[in-house]
Structure formats: C-alpha cells, structure tokens
PDB file of N, CA and C in Angstrom:
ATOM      1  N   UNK A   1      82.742 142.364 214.181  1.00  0.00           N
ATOM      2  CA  UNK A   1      84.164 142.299 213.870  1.00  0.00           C
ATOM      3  C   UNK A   1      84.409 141.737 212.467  1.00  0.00           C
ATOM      4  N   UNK A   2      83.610 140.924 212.183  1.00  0.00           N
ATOM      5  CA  UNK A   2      83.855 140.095 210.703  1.00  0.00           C
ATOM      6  C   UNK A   2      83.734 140.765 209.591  1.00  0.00           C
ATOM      7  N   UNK A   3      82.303 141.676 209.716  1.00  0.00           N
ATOM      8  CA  UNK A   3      82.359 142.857 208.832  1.00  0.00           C
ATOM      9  C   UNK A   3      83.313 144.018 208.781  1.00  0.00           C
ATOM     10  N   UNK A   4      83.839 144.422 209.930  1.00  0.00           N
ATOM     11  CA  UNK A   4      85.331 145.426 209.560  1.00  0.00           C
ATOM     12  C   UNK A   4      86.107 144.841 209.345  1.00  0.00           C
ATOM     13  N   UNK A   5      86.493 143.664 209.414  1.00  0.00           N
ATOM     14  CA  UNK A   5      87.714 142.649 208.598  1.00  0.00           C
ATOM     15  C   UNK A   5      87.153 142.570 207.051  1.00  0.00           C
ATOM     16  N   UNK A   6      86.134 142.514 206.615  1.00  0.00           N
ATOM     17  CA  UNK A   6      85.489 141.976 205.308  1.00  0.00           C
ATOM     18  C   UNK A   6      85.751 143.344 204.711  1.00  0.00           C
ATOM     19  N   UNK A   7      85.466 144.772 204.836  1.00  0.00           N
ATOM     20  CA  UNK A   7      85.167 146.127 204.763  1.00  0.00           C
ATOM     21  C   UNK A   7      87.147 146.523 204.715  1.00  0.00           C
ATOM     22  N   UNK A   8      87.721 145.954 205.897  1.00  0.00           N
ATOM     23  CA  UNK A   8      89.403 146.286 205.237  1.00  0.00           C
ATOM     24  C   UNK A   8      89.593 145.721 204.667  1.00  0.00           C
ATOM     25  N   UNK A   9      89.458 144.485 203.865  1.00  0.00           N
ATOM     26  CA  UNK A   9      89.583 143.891 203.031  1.00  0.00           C
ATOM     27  C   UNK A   9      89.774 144.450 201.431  1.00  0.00           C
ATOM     28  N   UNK A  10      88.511 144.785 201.172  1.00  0.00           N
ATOM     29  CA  UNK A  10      87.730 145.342 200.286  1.00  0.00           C
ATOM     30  C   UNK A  10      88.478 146.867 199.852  1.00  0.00           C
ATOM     31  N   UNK A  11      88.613 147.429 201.286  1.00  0.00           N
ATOM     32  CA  UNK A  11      88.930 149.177 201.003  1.00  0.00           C
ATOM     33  C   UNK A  11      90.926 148.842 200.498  1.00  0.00           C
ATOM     34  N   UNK A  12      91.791 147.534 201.052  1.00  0.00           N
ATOM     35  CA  UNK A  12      92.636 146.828 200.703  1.00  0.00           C
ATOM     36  C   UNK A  12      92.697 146.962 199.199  1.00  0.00           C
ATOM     37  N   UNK A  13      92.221 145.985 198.652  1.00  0.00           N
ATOM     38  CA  UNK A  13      91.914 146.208 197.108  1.00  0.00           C
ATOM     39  C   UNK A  13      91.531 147.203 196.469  1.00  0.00           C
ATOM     40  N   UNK A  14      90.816 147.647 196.629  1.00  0.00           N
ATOM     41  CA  UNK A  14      90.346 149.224 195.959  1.00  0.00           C
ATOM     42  C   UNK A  14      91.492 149.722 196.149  1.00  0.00           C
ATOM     43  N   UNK A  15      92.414 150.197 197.029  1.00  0.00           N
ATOM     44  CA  UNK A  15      93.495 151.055 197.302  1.00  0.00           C
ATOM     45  C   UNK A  15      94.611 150.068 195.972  1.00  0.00           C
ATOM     46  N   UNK A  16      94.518 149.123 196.004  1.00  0.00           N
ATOM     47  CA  UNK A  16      96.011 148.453 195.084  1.00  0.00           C
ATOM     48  C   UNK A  16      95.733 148.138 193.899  1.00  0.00           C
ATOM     49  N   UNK A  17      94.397 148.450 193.584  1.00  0.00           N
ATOM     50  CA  UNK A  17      93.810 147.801 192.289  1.00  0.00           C
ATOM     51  C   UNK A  17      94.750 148.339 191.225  1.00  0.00           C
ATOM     52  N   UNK A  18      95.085 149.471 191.250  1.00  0.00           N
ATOM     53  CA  UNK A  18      96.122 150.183 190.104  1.00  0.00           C
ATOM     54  C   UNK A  18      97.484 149.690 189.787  1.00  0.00           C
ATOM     55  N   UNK A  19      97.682 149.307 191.102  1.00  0.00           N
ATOM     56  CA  UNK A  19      98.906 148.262 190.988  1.00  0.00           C
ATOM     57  C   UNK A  19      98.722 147.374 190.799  1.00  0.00           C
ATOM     58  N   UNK A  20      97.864 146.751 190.813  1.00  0.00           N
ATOM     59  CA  UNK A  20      97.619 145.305 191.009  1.00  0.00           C
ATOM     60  C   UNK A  20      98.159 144.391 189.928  1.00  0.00           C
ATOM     61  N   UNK A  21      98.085 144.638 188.634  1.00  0.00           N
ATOM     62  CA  UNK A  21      98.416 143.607 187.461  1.00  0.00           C
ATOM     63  C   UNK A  21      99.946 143.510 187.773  1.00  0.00           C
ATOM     64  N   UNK A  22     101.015 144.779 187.892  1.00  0.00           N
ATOM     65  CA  UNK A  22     102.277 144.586 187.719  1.00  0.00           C
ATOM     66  C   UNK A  22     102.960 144.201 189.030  1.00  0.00           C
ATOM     67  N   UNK A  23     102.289 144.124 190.065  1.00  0.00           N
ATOM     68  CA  UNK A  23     102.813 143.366 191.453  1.00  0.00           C
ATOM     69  C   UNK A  23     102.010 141.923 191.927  1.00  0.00           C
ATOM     70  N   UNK A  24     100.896 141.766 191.325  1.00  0.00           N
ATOM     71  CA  UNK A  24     100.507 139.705 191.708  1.00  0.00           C
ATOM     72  C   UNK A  24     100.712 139.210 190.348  1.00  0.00           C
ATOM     73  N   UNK A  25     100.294 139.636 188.976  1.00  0.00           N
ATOM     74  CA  UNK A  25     100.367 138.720 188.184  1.00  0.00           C
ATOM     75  C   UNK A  25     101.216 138.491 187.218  1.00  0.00           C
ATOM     76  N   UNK A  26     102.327 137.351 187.817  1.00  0.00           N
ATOM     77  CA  UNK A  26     103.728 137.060 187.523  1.00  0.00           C
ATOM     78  C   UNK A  26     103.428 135.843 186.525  1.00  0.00           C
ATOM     79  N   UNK A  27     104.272 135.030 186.075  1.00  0.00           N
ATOM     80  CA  UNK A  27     104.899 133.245 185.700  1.00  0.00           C
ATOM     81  C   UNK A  27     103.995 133.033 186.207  1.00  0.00           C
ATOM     82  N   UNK A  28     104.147 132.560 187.614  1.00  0.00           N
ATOM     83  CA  UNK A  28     103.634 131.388 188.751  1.00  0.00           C
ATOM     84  C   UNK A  28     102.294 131.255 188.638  1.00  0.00           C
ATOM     85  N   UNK A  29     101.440 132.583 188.957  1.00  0.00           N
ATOM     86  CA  UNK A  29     100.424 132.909 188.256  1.00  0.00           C
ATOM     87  C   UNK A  29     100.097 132.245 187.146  1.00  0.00           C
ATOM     88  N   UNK A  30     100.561 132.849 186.045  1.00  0.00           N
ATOM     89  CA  UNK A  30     100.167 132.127 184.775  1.00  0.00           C
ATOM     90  C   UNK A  30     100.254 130.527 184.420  1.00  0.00           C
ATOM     91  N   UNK A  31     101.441 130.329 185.451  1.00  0.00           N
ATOM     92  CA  UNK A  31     101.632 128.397 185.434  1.00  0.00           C
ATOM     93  C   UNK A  31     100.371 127.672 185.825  1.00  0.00           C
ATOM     94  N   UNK A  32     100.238 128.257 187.237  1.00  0.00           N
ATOM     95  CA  UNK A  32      99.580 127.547 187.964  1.00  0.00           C
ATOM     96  C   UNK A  32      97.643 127.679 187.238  1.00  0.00           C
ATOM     97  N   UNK A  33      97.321 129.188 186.332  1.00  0.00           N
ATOM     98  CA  UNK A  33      96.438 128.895 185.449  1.00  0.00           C
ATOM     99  C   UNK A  33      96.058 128.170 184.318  1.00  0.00           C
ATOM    100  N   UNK A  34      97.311 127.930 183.690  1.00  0.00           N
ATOM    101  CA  UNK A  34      97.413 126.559 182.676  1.00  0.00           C
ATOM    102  C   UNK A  34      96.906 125.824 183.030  1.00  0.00           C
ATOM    103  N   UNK A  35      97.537 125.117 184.371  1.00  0.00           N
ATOM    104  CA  UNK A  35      97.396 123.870 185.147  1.00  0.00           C
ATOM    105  C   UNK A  35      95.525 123.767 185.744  1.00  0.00           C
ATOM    106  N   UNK A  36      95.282 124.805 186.088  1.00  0.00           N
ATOM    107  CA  UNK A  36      93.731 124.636 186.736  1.00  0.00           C
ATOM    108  C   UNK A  36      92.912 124.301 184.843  1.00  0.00           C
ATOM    109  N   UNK A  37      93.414 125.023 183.684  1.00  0.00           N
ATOM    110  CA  UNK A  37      92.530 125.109 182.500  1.00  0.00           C
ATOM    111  C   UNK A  37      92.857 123.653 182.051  1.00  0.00           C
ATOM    112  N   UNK A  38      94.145 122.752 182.343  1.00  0.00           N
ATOM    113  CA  UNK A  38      94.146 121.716 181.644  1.00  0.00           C
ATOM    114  C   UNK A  38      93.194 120.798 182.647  1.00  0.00           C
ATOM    115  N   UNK A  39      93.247 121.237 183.952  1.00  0.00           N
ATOM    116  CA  UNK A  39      91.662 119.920 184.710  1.00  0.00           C
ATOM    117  C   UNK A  39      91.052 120.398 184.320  1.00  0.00           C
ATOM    118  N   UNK A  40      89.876 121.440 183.409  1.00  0.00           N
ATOM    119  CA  UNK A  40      88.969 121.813 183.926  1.00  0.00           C
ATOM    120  C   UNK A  40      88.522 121.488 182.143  1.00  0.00           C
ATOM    121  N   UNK A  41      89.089 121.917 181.342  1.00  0.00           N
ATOM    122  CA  UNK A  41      88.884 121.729 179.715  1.00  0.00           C
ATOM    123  C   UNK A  41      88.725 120.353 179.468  1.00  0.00           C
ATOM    124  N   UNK A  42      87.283 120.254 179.537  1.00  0.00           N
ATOM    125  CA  UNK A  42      86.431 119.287 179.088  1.00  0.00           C
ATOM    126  C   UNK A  42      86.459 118.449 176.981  1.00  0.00           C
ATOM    127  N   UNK A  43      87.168 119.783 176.831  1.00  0.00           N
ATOM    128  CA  UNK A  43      86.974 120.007 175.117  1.00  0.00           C
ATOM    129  C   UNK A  43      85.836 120.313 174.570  1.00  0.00           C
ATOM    130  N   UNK A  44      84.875 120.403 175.347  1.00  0.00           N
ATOM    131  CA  UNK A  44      83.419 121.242 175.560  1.00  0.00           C
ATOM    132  C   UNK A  44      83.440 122.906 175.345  1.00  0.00           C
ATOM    133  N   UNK A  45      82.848 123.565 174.651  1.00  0.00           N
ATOM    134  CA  UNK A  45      82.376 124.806 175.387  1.00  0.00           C
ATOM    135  C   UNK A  45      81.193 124.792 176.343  1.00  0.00           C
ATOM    136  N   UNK A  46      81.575 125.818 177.030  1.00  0.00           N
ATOM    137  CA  UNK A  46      80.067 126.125 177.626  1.00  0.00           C
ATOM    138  C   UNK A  46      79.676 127.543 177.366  1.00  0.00           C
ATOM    139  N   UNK A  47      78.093 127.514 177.941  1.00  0.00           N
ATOM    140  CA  UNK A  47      77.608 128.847 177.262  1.00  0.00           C
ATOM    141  C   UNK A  47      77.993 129.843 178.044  1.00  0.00           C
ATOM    142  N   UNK A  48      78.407 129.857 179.404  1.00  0.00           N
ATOM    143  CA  UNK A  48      78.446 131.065 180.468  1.00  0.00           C
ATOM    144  C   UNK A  48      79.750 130.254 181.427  1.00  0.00           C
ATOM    145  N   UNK A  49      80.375 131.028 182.103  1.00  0.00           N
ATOM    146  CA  UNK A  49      80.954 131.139 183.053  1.00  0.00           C
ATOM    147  C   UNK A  49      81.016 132.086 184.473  1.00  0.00           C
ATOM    148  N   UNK A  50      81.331 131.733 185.630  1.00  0.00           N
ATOM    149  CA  UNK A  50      81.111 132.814 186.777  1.00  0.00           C
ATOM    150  C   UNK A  50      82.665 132.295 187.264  1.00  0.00           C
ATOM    151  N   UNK A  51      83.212 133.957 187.442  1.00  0.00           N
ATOM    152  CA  UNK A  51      84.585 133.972 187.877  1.00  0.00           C
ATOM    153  C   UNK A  51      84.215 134.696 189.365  1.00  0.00           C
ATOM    154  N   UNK A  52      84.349 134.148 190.398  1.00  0.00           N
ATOM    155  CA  UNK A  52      83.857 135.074 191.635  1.00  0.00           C
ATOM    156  C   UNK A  52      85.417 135.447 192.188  1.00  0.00           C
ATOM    157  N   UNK A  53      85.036 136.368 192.667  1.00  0.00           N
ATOM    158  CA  UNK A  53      86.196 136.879 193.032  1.00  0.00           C
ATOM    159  C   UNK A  53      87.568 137.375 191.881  1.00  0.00           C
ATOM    160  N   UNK A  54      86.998 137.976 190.753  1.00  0.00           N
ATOM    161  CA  UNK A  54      87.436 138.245 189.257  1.00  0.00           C
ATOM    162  C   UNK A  54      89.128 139.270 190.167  1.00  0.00           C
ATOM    163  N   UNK A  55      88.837 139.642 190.638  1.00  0.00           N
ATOM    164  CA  UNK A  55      89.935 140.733 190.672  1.00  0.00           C
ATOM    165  C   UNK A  55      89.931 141.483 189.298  1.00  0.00           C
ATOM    166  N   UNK A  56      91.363 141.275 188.622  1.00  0.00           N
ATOM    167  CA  UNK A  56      91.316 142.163 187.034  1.00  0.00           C
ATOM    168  C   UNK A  56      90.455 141.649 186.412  1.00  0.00           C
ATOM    169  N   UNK A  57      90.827 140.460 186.513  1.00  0.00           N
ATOM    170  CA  UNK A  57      89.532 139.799 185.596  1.00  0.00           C
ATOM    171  C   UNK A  57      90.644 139.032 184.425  1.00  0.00           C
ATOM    172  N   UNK A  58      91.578 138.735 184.811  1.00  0.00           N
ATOM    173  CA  UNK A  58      92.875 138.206 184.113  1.00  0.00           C
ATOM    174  C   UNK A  58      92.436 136.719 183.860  1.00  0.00           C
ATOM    175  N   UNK A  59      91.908 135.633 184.944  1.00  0.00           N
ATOM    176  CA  UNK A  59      91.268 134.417 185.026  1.00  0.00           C
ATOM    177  C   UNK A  59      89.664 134.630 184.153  1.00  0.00           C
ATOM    178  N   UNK A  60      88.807 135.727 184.213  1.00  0.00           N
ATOM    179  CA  UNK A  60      88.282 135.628 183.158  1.00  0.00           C
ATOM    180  C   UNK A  60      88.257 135.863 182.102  1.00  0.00           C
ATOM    181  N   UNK A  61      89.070 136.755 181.321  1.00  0.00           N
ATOM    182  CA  UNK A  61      90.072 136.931 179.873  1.00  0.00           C
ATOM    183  C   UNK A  61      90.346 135.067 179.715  1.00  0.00           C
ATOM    184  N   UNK A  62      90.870 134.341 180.464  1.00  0.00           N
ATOM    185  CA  UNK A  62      90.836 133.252 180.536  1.00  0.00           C
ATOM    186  C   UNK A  62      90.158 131.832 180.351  1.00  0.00           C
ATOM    187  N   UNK A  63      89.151 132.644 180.768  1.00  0.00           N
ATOM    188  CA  UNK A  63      87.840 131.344 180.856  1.00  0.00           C
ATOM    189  C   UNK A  63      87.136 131.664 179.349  1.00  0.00           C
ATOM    190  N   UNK A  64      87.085 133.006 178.906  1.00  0.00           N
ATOM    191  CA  UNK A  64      87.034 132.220 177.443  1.00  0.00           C
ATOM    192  C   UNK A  64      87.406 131.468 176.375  1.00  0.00           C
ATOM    193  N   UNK A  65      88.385 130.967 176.913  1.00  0.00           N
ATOM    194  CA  UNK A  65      88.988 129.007 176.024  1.00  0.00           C
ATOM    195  C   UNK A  65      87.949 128.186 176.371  1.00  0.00           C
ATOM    196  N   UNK A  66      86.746 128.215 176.969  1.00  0.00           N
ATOM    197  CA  UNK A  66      86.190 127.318 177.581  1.00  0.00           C
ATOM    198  C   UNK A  66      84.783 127.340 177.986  1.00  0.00           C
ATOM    199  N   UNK A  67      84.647 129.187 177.807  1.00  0.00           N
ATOM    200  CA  UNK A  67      82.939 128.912 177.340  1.00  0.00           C
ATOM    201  C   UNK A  67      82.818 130.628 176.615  1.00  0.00           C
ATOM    202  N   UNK A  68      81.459 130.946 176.118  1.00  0.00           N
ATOM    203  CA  UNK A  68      81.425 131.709 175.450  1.00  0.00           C
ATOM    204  C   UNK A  68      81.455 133.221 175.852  1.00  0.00           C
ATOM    205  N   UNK A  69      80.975 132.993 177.024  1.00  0.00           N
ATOM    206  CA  UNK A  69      81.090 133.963 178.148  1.00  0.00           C
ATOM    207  C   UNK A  69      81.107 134.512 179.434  1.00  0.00           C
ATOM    208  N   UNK A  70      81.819 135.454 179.572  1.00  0.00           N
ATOM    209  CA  UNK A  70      82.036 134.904 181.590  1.00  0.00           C
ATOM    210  C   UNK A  70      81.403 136.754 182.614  1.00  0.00           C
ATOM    211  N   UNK A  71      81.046 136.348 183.382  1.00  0.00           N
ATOM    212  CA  UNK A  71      80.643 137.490 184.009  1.00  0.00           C
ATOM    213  C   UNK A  71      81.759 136.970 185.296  1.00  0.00           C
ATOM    214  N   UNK A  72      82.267 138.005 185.611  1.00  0.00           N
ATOM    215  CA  UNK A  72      83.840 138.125 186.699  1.00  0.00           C
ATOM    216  C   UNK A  72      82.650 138.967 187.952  1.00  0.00           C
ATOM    217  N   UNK A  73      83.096 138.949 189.387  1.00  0.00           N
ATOM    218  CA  UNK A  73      82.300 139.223 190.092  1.00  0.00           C
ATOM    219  C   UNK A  73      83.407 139.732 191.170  1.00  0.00           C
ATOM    220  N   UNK A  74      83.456 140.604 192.144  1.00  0.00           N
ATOM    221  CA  UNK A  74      84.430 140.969 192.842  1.00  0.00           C
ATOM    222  C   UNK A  74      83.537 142.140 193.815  1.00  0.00           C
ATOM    223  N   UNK A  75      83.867 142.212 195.030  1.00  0.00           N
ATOM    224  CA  UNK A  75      83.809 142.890 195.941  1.00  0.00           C
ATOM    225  C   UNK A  75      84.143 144.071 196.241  1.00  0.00           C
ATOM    226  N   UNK A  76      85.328 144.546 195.465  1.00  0.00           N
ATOM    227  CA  UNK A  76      86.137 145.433 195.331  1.00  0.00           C
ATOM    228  C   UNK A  76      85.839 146.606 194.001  1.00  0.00           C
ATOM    229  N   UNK A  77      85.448 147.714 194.207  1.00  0.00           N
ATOM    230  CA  UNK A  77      85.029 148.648 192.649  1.00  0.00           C
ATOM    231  C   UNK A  77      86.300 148.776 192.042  1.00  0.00           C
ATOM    232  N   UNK A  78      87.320 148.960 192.924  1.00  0.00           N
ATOM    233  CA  UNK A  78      88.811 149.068 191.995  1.00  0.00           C
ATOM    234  C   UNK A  78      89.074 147.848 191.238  1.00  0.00           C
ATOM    235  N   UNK A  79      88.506 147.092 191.896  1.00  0.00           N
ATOM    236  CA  UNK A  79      89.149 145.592 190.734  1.00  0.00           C
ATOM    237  C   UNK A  79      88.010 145.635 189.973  1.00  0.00           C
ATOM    238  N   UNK A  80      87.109 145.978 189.909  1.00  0.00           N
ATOM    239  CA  UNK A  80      85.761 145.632 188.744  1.00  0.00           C
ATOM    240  C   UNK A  80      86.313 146.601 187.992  1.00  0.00           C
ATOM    241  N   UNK A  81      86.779 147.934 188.119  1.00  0.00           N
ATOM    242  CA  UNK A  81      86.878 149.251 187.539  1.00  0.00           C
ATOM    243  C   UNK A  81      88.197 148.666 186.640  1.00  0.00           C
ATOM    244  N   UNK A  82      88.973 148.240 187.244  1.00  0.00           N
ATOM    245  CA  UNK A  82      90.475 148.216 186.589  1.00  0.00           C
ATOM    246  C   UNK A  82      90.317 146.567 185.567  1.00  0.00           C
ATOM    247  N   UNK A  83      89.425 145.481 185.815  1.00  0.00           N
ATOM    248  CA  UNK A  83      89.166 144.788 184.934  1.00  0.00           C
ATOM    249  C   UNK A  83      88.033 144.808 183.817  1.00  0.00           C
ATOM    250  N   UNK A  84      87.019 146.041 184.182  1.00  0.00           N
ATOM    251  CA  UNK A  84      86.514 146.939 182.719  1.00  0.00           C
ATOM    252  C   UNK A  84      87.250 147.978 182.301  1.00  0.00           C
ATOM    253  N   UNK A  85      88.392 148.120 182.787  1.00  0.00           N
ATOM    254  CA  UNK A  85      88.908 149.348 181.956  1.00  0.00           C
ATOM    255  C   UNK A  85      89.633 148.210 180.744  1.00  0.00           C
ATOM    256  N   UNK A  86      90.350 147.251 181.514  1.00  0.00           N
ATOM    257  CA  UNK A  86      90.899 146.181 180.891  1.00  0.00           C
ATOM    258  C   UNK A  86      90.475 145.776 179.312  1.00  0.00           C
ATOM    259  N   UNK A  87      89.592 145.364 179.817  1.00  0.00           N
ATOM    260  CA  UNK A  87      88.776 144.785 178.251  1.00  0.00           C
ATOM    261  C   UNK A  87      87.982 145.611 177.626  1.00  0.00           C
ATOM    262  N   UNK A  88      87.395 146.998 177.849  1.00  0.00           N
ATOM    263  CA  UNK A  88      86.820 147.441 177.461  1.00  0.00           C
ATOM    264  C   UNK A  88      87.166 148.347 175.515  1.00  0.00           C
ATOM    265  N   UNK A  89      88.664 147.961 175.028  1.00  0.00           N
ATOM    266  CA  UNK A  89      89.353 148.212 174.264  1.00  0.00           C
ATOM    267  C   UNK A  89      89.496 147.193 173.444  1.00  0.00           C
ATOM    268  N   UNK A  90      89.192 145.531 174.052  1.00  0.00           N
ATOM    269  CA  UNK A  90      89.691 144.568 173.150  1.00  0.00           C
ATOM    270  C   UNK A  90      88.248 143.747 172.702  1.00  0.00           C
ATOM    271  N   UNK A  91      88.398 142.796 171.951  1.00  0.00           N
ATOM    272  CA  UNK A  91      88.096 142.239 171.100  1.00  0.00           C
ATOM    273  C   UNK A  91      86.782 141.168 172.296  1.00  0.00           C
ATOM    274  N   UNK A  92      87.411 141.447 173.712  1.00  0.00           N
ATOM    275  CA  UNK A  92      86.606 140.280 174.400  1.00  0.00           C
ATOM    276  C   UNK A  92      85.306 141.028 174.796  1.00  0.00           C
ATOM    277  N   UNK A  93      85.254 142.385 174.717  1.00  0.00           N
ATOM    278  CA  UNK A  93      84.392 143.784 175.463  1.00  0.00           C
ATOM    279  C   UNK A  93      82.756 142.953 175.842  1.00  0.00           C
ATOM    280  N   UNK A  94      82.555 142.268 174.575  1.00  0.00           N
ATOM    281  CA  UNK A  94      80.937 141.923 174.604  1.00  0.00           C
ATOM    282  C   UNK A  94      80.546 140.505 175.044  1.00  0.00           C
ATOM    283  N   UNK A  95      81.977 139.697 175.562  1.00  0.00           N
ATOM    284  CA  UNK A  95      81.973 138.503 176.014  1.00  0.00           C
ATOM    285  C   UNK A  95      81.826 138.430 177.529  1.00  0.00           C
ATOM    286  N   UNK A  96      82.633 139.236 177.847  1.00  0.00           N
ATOM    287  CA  UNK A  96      83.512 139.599 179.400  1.00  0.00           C
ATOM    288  C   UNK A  96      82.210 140.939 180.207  1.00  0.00           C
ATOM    289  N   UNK A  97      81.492 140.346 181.248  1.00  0.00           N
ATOM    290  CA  UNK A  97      80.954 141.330 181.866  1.00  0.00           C
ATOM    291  C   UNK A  97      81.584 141.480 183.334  1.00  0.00           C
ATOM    292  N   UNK A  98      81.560 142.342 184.117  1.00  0.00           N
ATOM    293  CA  UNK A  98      82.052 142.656 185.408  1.00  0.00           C
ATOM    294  C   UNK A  98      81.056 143.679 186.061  1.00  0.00           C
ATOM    295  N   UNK A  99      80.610 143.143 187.713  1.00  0.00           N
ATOM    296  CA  UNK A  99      79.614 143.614 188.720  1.00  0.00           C
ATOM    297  C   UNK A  99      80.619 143.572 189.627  1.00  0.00           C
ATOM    298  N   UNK A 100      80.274 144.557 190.959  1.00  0.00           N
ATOM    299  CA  UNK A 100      80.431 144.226 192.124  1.00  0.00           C
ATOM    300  C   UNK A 100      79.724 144.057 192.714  1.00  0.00           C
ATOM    301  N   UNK A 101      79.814 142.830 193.718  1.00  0.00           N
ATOM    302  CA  UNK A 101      79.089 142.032 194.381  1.00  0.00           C
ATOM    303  C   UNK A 101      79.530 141.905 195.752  1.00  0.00           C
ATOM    304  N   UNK A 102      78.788 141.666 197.055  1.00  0.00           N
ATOM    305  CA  UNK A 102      78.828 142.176 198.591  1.00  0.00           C
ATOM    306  C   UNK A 102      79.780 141.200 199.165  1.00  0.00           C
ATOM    307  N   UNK A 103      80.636 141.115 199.767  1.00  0.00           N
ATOM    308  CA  UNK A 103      81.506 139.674 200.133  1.00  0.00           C
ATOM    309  C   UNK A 103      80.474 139.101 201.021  1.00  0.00           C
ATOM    310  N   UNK A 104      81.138 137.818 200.824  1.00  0.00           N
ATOM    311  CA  UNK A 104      80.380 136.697 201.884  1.00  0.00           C
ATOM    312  C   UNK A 104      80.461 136.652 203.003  1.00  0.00           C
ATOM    313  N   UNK A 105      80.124 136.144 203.880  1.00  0.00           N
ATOM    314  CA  UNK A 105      80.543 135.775 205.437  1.00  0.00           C
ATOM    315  C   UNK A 105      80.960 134.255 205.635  1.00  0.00           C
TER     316      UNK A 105
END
C-alpha cells in the first residue's frame, strides 16, 4: 500500500509539474525562504549543497547564496524536467545539477 501511495504521489507531480511554478510559488513561499536562508547563512560558503526533494529547483537557484553548488534531487521527472528546463538558459546552468531519485519509505 505504501508504495501505491508513494507511486500517486510521484505520477501527482509529474502531472502538475507544468503548472507548478505559477500555482505554489507565491510571497509566502518566498518569505518563508528568506527566513530558512537567514538561519542557515553562516557567512561561509560551502563547496556543495543537496536540495532533496528540489521540485523546480526554485530553493536550489537559492542555495547558491551559500555554497558553490547544489545538486536538487526529486522523485518526480516532471519536476527534474521542468527545473532543468529552468536553468538550463541562465547563468546558474554549470552550478545547478538535477537527478531523479526513488522516494523513501
């Protein structure tokens, strides 16, 4: 049962990934990411970052204030697909990597 909950999950996202930037990531969103980067900004870089569960990959566009580079990880091919289509145009292309990876249990 856990795996056809994990599997609708997944086929969930893939189906909304196209929508996805202009229906979850609002303000609140973006507030509440400030707020996680001001605990977390050491004034350090670091050399790597792991964003699990990347979705667009909007939080890892992100995490480079804070290290040099981030590999975003997601379950979903529509969200890996729609957060390399993302960057694959800008300036972050060779910073920013994206896999899909098997969900957990």
């Amino acid at each position: 049962m856990e795996e056809e909950r994990q599997r609708a999950v997944v086929e969930q996202f893939d189906r909304d990934s196209d929508h996805y930037l202009s229906k979850h990531v609002r303000a609140e969103t973006t507030r509440e990411k400030m707020r996680l980067f001001d605990l977390a900004d050491t004034g350090e870089r670091c050399s790597r970052a792991l964003d699990l569960g990347c979705s667009p990959g909007t939080m890892s566009e992100d995490l480079l204030r804070i290290s040099e580079e981030v590999w975003g990880v997601d379950s979903s091919e529509g969200m890996v697909s729609l957060a390399t289509r993302r960057i694959n145009e800008t300036r972050f292309r060779n910073s920013l990597h994206f896999e899909v990876g098997p969900p957990r249990n």
